[in-house]
N, C-alpha and C. Protein backbone atom coordinates (compact mmCIF):
# COMPACT_ATOMS: atom_id res chain seq x y z
N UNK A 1 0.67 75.74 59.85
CA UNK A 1 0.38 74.31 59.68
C UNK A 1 1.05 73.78 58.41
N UNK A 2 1.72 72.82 58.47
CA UNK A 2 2.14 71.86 57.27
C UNK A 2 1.15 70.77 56.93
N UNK A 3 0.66 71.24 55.63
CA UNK A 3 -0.15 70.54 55.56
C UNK A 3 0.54 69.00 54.29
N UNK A 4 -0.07 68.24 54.54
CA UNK A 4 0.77 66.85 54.24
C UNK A 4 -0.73 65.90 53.71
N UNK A 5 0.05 65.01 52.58
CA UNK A 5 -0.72 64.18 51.88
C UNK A 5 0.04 62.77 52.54
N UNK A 6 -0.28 61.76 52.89
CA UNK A 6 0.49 60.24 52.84
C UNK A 6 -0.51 59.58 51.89
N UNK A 7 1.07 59.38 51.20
CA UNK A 7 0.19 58.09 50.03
C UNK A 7 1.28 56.61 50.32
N UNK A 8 0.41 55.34 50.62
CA UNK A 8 0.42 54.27 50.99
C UNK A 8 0.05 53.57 50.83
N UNK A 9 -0.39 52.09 50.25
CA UNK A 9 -1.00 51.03 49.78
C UNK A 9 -1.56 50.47 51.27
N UNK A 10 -0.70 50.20 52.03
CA UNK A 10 -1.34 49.50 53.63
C UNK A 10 -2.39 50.30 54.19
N UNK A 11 -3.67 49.56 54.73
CA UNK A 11 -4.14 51.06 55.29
C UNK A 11 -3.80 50.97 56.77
N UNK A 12 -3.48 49.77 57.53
CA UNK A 12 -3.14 50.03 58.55
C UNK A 12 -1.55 50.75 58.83
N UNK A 13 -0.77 50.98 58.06
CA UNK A 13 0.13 51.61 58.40
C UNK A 13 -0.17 52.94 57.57
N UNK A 14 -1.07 53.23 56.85
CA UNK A 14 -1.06 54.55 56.69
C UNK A 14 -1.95 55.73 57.63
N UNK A 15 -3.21 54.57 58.50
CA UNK A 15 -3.81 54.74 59.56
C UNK A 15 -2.77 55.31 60.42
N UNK A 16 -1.86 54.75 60.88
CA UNK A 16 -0.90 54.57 62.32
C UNK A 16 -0.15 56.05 61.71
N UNK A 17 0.34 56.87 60.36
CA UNK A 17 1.29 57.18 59.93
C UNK A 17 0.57 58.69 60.16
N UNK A 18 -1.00 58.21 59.83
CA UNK A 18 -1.72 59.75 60.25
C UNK A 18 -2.05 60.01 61.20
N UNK A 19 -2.77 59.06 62.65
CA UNK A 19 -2.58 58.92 63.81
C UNK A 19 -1.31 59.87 64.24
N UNK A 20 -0.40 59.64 63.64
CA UNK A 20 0.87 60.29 64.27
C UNK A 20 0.87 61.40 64.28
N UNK A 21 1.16 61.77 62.74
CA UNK A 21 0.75 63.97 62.26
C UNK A 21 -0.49 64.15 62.92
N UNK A 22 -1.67 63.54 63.29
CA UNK A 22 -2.75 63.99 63.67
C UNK A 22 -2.61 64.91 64.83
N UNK A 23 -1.65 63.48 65.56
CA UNK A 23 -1.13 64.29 66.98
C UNK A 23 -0.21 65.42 67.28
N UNK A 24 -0.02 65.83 66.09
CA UNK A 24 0.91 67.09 66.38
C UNK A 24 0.63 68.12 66.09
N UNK A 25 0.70 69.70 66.54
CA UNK A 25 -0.08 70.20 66.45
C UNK A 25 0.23 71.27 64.83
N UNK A 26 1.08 71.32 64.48
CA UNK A 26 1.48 72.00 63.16
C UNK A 26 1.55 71.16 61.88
N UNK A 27 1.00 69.81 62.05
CA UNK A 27 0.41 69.28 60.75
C UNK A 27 -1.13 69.35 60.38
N UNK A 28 -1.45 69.27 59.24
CA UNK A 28 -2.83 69.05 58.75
C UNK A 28 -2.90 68.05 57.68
N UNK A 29 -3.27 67.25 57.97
CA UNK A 29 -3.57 65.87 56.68
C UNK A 29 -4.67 66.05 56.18
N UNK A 30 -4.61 66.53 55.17
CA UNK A 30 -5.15 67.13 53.65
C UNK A 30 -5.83 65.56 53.33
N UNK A 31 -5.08 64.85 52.82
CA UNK A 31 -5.37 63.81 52.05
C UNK A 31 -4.49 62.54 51.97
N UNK A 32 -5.46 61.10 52.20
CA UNK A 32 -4.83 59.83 52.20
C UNK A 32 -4.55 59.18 50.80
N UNK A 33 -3.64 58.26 50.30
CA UNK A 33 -3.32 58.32 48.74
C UNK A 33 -3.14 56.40 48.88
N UNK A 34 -3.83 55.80 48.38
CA UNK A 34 -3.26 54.71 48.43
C UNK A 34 -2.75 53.86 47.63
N UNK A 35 -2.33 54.78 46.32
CA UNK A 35 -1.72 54.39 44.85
C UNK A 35 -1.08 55.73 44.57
N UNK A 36 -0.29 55.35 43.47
CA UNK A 36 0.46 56.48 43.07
C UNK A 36 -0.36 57.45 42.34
N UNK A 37 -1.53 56.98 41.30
CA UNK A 37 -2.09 57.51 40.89
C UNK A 37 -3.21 58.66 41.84
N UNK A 38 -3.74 58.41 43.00
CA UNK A 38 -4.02 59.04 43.79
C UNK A 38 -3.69 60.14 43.94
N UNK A 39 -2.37 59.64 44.61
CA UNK A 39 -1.54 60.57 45.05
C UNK A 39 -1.21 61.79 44.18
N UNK A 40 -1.09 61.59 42.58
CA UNK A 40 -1.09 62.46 42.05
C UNK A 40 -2.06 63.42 41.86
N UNK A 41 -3.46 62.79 41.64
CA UNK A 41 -4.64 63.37 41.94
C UNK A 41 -4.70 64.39 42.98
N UNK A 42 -4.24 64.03 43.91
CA UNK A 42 -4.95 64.76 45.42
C UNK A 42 -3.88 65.67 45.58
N UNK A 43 -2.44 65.44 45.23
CA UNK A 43 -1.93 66.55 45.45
C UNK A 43 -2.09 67.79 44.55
N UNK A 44 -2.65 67.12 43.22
CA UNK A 44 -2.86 68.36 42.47
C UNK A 44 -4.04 69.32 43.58
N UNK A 45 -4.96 68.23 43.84
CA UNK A 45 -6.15 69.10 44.44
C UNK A 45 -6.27 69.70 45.67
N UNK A 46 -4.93 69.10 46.39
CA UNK A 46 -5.20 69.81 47.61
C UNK A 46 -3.87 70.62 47.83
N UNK A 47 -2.85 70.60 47.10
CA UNK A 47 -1.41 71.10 47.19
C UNK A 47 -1.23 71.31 48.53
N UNK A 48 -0.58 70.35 49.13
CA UNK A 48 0.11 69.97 50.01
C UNK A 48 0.95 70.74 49.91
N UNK A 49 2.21 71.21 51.47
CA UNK A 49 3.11 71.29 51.37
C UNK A 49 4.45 70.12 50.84
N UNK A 50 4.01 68.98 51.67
CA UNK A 50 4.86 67.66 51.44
C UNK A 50 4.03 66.68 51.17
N UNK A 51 4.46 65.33 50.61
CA UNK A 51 4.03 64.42 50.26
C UNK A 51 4.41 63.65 50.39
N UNK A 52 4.38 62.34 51.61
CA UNK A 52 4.90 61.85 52.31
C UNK A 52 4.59 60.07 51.33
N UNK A 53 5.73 59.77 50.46
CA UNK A 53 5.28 58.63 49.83
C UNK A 53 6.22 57.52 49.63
N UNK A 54 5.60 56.48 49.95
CA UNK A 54 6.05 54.87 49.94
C UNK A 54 6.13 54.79 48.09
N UNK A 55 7.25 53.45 48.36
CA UNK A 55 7.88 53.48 47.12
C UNK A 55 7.14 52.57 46.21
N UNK A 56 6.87 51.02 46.68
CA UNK A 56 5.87 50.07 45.97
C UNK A 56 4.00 50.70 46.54
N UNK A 57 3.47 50.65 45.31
CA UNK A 57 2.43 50.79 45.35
C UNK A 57 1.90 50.40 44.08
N UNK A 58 0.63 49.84 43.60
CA UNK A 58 0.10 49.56 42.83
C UNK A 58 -0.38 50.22 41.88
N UNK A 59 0.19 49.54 40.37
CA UNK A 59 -0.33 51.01 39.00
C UNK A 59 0.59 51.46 39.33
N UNK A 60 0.86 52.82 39.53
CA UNK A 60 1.90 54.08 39.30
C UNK A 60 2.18 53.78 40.60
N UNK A 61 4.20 53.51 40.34
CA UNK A 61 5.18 53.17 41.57
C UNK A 61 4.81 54.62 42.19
N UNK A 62 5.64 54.95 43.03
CA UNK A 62 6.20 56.30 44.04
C UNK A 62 7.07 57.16 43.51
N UNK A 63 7.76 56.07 42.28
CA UNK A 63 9.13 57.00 42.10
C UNK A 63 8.22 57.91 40.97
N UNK A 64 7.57 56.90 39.66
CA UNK A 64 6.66 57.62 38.64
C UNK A 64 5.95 59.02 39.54
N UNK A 65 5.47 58.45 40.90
CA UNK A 65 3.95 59.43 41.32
C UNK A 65 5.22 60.80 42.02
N UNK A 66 6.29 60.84 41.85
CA UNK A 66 6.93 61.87 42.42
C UNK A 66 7.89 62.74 41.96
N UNK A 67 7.66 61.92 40.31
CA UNK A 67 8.22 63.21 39.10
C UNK A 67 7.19 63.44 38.61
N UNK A 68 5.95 63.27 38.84
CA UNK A 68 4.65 63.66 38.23
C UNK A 68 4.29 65.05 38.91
N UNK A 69 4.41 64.72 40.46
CA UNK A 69 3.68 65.64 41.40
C UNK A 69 5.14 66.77 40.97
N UNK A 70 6.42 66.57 41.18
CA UNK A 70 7.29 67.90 41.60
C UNK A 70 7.46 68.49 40.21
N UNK A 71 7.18 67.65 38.99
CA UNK A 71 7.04 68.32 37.61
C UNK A 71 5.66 69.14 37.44
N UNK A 72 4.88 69.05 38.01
CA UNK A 72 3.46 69.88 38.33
C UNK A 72 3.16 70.96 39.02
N UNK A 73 4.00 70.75 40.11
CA UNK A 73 4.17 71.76 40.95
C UNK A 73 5.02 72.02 42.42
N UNK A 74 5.02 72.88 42.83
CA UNK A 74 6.27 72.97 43.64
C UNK A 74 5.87 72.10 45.23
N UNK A 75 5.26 71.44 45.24
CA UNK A 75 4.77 70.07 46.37
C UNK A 75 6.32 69.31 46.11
N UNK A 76 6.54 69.20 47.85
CA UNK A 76 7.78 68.75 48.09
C UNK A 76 7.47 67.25 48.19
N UNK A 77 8.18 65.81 47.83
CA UNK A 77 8.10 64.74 48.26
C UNK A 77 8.87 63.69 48.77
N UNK A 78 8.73 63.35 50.33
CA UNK A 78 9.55 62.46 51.04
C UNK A 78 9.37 61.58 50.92
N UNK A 79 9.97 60.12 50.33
CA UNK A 79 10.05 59.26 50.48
C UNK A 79 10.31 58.66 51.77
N UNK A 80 9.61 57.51 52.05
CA UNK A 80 9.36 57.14 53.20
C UNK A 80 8.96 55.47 52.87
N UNK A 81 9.76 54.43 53.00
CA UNK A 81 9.43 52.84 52.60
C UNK A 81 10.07 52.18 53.23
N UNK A 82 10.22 51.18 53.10
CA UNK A 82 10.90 49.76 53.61
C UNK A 82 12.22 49.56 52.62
N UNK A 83 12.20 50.13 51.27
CA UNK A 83 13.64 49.86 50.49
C UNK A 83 14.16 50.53 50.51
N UNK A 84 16.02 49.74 50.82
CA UNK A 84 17.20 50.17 50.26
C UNK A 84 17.66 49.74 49.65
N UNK A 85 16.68 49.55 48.18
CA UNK A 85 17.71 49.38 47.10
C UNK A 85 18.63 50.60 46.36
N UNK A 86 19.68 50.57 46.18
CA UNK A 86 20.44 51.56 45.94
C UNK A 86 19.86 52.26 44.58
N UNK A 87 18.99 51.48 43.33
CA UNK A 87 18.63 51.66 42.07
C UNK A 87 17.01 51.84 42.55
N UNK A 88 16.75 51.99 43.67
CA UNK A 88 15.37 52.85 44.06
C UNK A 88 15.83 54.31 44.29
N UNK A 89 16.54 54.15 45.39
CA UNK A 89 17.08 55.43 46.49
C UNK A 89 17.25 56.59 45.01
N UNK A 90 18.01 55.99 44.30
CA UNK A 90 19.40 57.00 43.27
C UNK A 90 17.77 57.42 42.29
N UNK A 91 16.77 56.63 41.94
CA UNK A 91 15.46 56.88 41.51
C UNK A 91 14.52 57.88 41.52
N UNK A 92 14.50 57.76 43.12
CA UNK A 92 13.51 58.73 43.94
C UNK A 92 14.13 60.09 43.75
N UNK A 93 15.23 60.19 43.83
CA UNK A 93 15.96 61.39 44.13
C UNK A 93 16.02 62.49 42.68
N UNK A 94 16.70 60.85 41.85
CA UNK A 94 16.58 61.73 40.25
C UNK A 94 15.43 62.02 40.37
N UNK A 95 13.99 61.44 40.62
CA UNK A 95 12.45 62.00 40.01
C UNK A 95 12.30 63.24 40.90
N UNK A 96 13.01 63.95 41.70
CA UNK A 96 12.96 64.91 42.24
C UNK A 96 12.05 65.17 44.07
N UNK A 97 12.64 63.97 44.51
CA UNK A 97 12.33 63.53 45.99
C UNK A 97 13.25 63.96 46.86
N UNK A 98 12.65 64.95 47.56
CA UNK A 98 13.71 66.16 48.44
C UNK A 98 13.92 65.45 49.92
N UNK A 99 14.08 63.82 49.86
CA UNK A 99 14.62 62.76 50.96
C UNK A 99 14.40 61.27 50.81
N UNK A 100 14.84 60.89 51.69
CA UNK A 100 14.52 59.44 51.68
C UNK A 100 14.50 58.97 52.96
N UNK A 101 13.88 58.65 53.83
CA UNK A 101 13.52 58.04 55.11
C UNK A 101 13.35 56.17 54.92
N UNK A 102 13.40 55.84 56.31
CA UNK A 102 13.30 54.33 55.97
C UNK A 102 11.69 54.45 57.07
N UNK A 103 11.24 53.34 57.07
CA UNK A 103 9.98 52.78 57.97
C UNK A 103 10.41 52.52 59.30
N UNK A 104 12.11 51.80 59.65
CA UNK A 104 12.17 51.41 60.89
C UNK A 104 12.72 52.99 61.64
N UNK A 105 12.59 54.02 60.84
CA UNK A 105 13.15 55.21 61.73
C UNK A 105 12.48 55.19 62.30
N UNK A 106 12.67 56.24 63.85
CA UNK A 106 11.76 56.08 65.27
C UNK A 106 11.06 57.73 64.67
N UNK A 107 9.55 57.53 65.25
CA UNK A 107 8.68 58.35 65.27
C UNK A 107 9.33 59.70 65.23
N UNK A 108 10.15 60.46 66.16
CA UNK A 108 10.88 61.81 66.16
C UNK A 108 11.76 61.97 64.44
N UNK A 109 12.19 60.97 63.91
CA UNK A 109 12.90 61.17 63.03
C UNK A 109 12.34 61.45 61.96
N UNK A 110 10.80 60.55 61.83
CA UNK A 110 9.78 61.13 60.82
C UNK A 110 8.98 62.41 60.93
N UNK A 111 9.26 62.89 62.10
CA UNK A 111 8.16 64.18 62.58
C UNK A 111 9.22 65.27 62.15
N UNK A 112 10.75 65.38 62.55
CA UNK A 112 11.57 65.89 62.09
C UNK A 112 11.59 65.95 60.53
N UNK A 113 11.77 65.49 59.57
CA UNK A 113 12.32 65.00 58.56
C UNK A 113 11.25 65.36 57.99
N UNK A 114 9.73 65.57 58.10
CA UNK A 114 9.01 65.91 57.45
C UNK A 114 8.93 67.56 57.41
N UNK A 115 9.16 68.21 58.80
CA UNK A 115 9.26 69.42 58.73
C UNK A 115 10.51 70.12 58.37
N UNK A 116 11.99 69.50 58.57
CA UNK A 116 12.41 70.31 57.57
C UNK A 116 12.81 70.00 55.87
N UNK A 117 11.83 69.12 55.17
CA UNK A 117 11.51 68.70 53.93
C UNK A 117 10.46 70.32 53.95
N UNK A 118 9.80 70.44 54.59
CA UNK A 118 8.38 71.13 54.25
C UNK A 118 9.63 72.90 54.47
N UNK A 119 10.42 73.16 54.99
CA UNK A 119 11.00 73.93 55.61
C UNK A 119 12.21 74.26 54.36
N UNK A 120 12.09 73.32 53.19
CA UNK A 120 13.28 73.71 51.57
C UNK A 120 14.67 72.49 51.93
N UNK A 121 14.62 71.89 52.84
CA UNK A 121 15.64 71.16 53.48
C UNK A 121 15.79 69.82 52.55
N UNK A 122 17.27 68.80 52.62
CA UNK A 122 17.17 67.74 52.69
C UNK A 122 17.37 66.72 53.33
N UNK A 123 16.74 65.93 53.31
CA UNK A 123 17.05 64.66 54.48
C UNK A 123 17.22 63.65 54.08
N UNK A 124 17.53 63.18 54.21
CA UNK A 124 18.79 61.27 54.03
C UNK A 124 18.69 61.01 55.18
N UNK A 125 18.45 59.71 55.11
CA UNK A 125 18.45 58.60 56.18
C UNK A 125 19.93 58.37 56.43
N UNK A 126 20.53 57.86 57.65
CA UNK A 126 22.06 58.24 57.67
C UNK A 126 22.66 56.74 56.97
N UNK A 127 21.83 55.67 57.04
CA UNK A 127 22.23 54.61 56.20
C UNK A 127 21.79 54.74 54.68
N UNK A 128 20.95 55.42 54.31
CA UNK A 128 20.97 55.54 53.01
C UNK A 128 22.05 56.29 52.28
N UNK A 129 22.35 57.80 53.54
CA UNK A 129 23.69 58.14 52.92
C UNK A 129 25.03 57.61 53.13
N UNK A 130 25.02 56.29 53.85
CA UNK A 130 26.17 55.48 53.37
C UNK A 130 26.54 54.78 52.10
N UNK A 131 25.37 54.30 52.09
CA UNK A 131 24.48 53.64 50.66
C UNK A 131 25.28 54.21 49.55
N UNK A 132 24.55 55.88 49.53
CA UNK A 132 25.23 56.43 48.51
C UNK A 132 26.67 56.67 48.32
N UNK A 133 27.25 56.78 49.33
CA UNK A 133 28.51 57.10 49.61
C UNK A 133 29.35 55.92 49.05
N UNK A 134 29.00 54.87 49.71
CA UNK A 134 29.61 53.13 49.15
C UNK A 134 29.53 52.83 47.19
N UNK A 135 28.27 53.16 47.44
CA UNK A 135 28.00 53.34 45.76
C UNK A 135 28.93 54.15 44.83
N UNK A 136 29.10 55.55 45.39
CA UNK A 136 29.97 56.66 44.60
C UNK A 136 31.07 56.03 44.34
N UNK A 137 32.08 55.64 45.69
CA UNK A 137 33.33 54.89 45.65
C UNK A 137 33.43 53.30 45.38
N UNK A 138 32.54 52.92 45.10
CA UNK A 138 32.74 52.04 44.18
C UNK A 138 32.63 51.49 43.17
N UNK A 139 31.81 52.79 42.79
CA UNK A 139 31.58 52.65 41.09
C UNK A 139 32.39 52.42 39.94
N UNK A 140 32.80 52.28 38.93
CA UNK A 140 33.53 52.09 37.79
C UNK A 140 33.77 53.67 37.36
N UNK A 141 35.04 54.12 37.19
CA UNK A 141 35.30 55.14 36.92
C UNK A 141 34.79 55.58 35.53
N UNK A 142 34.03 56.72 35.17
CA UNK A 142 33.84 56.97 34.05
C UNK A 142 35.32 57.44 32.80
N UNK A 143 35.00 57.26 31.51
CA UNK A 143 35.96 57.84 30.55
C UNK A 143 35.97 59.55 30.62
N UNK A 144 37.09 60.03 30.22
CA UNK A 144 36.73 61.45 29.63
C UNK A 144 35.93 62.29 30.92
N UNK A 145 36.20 61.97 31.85
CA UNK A 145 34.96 63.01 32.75
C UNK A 145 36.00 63.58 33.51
N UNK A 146 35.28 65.03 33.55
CA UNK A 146 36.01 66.31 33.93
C UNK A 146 36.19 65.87 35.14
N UNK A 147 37.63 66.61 35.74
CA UNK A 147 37.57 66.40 37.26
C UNK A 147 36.91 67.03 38.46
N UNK A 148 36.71 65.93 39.07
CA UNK A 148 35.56 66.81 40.40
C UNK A 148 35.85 68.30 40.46
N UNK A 149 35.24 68.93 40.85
CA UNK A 149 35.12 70.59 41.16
C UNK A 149 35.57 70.48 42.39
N UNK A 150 36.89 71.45 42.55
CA UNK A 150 36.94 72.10 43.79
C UNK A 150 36.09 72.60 44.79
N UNK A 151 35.96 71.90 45.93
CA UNK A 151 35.18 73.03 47.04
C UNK A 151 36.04 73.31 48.21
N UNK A 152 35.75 74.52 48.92
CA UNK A 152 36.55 75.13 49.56
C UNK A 152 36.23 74.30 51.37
N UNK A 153 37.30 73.85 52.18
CA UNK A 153 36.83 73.05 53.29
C UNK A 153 35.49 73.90 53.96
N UNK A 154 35.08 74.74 54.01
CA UNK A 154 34.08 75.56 54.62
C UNK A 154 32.65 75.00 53.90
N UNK A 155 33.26 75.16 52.36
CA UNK A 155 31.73 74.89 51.34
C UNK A 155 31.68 73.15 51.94
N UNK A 156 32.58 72.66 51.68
CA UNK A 156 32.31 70.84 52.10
C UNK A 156 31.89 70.69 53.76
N UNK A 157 32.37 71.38 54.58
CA UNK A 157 31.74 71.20 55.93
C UNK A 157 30.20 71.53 56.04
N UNK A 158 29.79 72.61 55.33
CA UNK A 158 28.30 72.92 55.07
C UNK A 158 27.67 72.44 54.37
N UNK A 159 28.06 71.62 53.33
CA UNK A 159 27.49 70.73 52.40
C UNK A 159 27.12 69.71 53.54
N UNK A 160 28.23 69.10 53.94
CA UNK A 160 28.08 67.87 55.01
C UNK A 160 26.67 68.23 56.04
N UNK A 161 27.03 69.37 56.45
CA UNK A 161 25.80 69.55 57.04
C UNK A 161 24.25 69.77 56.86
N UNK A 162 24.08 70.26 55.82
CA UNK A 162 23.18 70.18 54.76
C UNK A 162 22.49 68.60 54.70
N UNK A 163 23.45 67.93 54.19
CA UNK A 163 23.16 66.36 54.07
C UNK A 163 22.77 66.04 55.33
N UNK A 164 23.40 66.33 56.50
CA UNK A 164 23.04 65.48 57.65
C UNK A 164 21.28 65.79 58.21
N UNK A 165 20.98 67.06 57.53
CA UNK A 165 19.35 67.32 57.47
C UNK A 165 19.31 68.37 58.22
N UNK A 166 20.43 69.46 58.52
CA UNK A 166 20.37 70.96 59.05
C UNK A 166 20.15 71.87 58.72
N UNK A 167 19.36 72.96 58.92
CA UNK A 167 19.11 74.08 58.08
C UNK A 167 19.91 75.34 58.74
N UNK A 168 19.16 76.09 57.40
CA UNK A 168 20.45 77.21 57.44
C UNK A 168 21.00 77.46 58.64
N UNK A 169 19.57 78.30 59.60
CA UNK A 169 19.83 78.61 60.61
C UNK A 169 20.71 77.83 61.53
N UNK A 170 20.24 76.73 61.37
CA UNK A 170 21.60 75.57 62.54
C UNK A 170 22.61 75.74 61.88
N UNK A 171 23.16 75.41 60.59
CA UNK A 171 24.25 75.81 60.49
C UNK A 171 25.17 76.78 60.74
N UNK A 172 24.43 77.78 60.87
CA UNK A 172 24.85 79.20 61.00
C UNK A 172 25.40 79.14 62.42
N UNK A 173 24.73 78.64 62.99
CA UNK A 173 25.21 78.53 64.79
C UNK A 173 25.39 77.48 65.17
N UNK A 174 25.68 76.29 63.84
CA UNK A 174 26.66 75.38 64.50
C UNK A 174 28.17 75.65 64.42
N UNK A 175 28.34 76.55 63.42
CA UNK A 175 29.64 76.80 62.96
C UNK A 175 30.02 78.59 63.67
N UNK A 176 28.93 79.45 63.95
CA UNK A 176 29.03 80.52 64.85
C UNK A 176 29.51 81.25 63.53
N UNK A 177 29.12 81.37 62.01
CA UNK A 177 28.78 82.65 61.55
C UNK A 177 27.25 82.94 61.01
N UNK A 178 27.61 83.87 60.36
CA UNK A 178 26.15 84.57 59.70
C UNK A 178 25.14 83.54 58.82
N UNK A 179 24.08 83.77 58.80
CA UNK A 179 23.04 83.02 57.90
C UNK A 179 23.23 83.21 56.37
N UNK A 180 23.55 84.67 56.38
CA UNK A 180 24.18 84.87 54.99
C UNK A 180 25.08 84.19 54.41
N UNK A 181 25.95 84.44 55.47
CA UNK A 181 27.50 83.76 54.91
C UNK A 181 26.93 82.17 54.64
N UNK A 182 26.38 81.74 55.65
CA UNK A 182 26.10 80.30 54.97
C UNK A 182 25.42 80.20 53.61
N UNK A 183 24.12 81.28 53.38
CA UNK A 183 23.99 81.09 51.99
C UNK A 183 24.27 81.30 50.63
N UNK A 184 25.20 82.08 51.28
CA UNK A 184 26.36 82.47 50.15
C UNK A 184 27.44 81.12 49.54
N UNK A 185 28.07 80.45 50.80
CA UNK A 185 28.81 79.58 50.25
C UNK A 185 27.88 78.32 49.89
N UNK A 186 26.38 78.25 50.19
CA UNK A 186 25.94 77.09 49.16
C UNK A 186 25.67 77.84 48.41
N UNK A 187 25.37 79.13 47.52
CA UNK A 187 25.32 79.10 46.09
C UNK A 187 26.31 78.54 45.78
N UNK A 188 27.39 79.11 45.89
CA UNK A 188 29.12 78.56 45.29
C UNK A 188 28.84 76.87 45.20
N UNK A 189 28.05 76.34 46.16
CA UNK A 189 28.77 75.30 45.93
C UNK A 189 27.62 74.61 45.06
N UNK A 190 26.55 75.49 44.70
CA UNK A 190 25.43 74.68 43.40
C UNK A 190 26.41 75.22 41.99
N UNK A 191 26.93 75.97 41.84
CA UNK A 191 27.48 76.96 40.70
C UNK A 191 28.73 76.18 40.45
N UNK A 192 29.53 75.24 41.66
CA UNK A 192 30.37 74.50 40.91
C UNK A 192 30.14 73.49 40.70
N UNK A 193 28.70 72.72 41.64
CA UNK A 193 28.42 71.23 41.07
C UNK A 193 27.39 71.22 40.18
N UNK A 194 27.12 72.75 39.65
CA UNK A 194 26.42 73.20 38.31
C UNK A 194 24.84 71.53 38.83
N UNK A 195 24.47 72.52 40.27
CA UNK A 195 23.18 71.85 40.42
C UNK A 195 22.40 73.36 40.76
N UNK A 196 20.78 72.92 40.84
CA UNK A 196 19.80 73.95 41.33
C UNK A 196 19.08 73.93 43.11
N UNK A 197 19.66 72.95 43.70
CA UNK A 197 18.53 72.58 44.52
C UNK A 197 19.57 71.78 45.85
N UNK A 198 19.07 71.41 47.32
CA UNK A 198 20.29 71.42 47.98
C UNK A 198 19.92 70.07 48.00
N UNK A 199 19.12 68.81 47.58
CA UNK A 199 19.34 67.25 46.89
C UNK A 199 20.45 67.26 46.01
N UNK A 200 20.45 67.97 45.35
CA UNK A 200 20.73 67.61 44.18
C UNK A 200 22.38 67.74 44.57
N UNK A 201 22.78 68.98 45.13
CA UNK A 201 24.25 69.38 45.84
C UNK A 201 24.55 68.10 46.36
N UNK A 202 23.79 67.63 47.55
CA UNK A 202 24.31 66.28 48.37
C UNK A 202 24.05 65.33 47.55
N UNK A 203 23.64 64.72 46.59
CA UNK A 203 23.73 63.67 45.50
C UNK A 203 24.80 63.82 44.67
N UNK A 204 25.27 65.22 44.47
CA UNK A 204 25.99 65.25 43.49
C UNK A 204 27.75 64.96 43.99
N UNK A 205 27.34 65.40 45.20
CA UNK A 205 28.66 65.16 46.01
C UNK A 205 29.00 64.00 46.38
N UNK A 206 28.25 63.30 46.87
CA UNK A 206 28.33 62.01 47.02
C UNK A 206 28.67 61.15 45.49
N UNK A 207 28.13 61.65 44.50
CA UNK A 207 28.32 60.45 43.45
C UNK A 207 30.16 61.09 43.10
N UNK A 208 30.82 61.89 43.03
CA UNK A 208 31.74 62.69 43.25
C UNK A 208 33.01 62.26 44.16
N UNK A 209 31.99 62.06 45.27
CA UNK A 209 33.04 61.58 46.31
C UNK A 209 33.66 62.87 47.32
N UNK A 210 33.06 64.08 47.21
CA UNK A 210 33.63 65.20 47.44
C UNK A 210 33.40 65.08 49.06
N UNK A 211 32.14 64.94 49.48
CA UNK A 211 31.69 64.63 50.94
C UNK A 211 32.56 63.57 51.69
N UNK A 212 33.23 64.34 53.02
CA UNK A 212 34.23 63.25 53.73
C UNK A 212 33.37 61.74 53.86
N UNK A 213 34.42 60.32 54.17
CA UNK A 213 34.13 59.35 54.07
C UNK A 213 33.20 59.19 55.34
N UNK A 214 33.11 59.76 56.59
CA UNK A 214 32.70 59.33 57.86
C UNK A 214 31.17 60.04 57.27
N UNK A 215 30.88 60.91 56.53
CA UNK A 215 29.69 61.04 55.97
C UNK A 215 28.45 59.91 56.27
């Protein structure tokens, strides 16, 4: 069972949001959060696997309540709201939010997206990772900054896939080698974008530009 916290200010959409996990049979909803501050509360107390949290909420935002919870402890947290602001998204992620989902995704995409968040995975909404992508390349070039790190087309095809919200195992047999071999070439590719975590790889690539454009 994955057990899951939603923290939400609405209660009718946080009603409808547990209604949903209720109905499935490998979630358990631990606990409802309807402030950030809550949310921090309850995940301390019930340590969730994931923490399924909206971005505006009252008192302590989502982004505050989700460097609180992943600086506390190893409780994973999906963002899940109505914004794409690009200076939210780039927010959530720095405070250590292992996705970002939107509200108008269809029911399968949140049932997905929560389990492989709960599963070490990351997930991006495929317009948010345009978002980022648009953002990277059009940013103002920095001074003095080292040049992107080489990755090898194999490490960038698995990165890509990574981002698109696949885990190991799919990768492994989307591409028809070993599970190893796949986790071998994402160490390489945290060790050259000198990250820890596979957000942080697909953020880092994207701000980079390293991830193809059809991304």
């Amino acid at each position: 069972m994955i057990r899951l916290l939603i923290a939400d200010d609405h209660p009718i959409v946080r009603a409808g949001i547990v209604g949903l996990f209720a109905a499935e049979h490998d979630f358990d909803v631990v606990a409802e959060a309807p402030s950030g501050e809550e949310a921090i509360a309850l995940a301390a107390a019930h340590r969730p696997e994931v923490v399924l949290m909206d971005l505006r909420m009252p008192g302590v935002g989502g982004v505050a309540a989700t460097r609180e919870i992943v600086a506390a402890s190893a409780v994973r947290v999906l963002v899940f709201t109505t914004y794409e602001d690009d200076d939210q998204i780039l927010a959530a992620i720095e405070a250590g939010a292992s996705g970002y989902l939107l509200k108008a995704a269809p029911a399968a995409e949140l049932l997905a997206g929560v389990r492989a968040v709960a599963a070490g995975q990351t997930v991006l909404a495929p317009s948010i990772a345009a978002q980022l992508v648009a953002r990277a390349q059009g940013g103002k070039p920095r001074p003095h900054v080292d040049p992107a790190p080489r990755l090898t087309a194999r490490e960038t095809e698995i990165l890509s896939l990574v981002a698109d919200g696949h885990s190991n195992p799919g990768i492994a047999a989307h591409l028809m080698i070993g599970e190893s071999t796949v986790k071998t070439h994402l160490l390489h590719v945290f060790e050259k974008l000198e990250v820890n975590d596979r957000t942080r790889a697909v953020t880092r690539a994207l701000e980079l530009g390293i991830l193809p454009r059809q991304f």
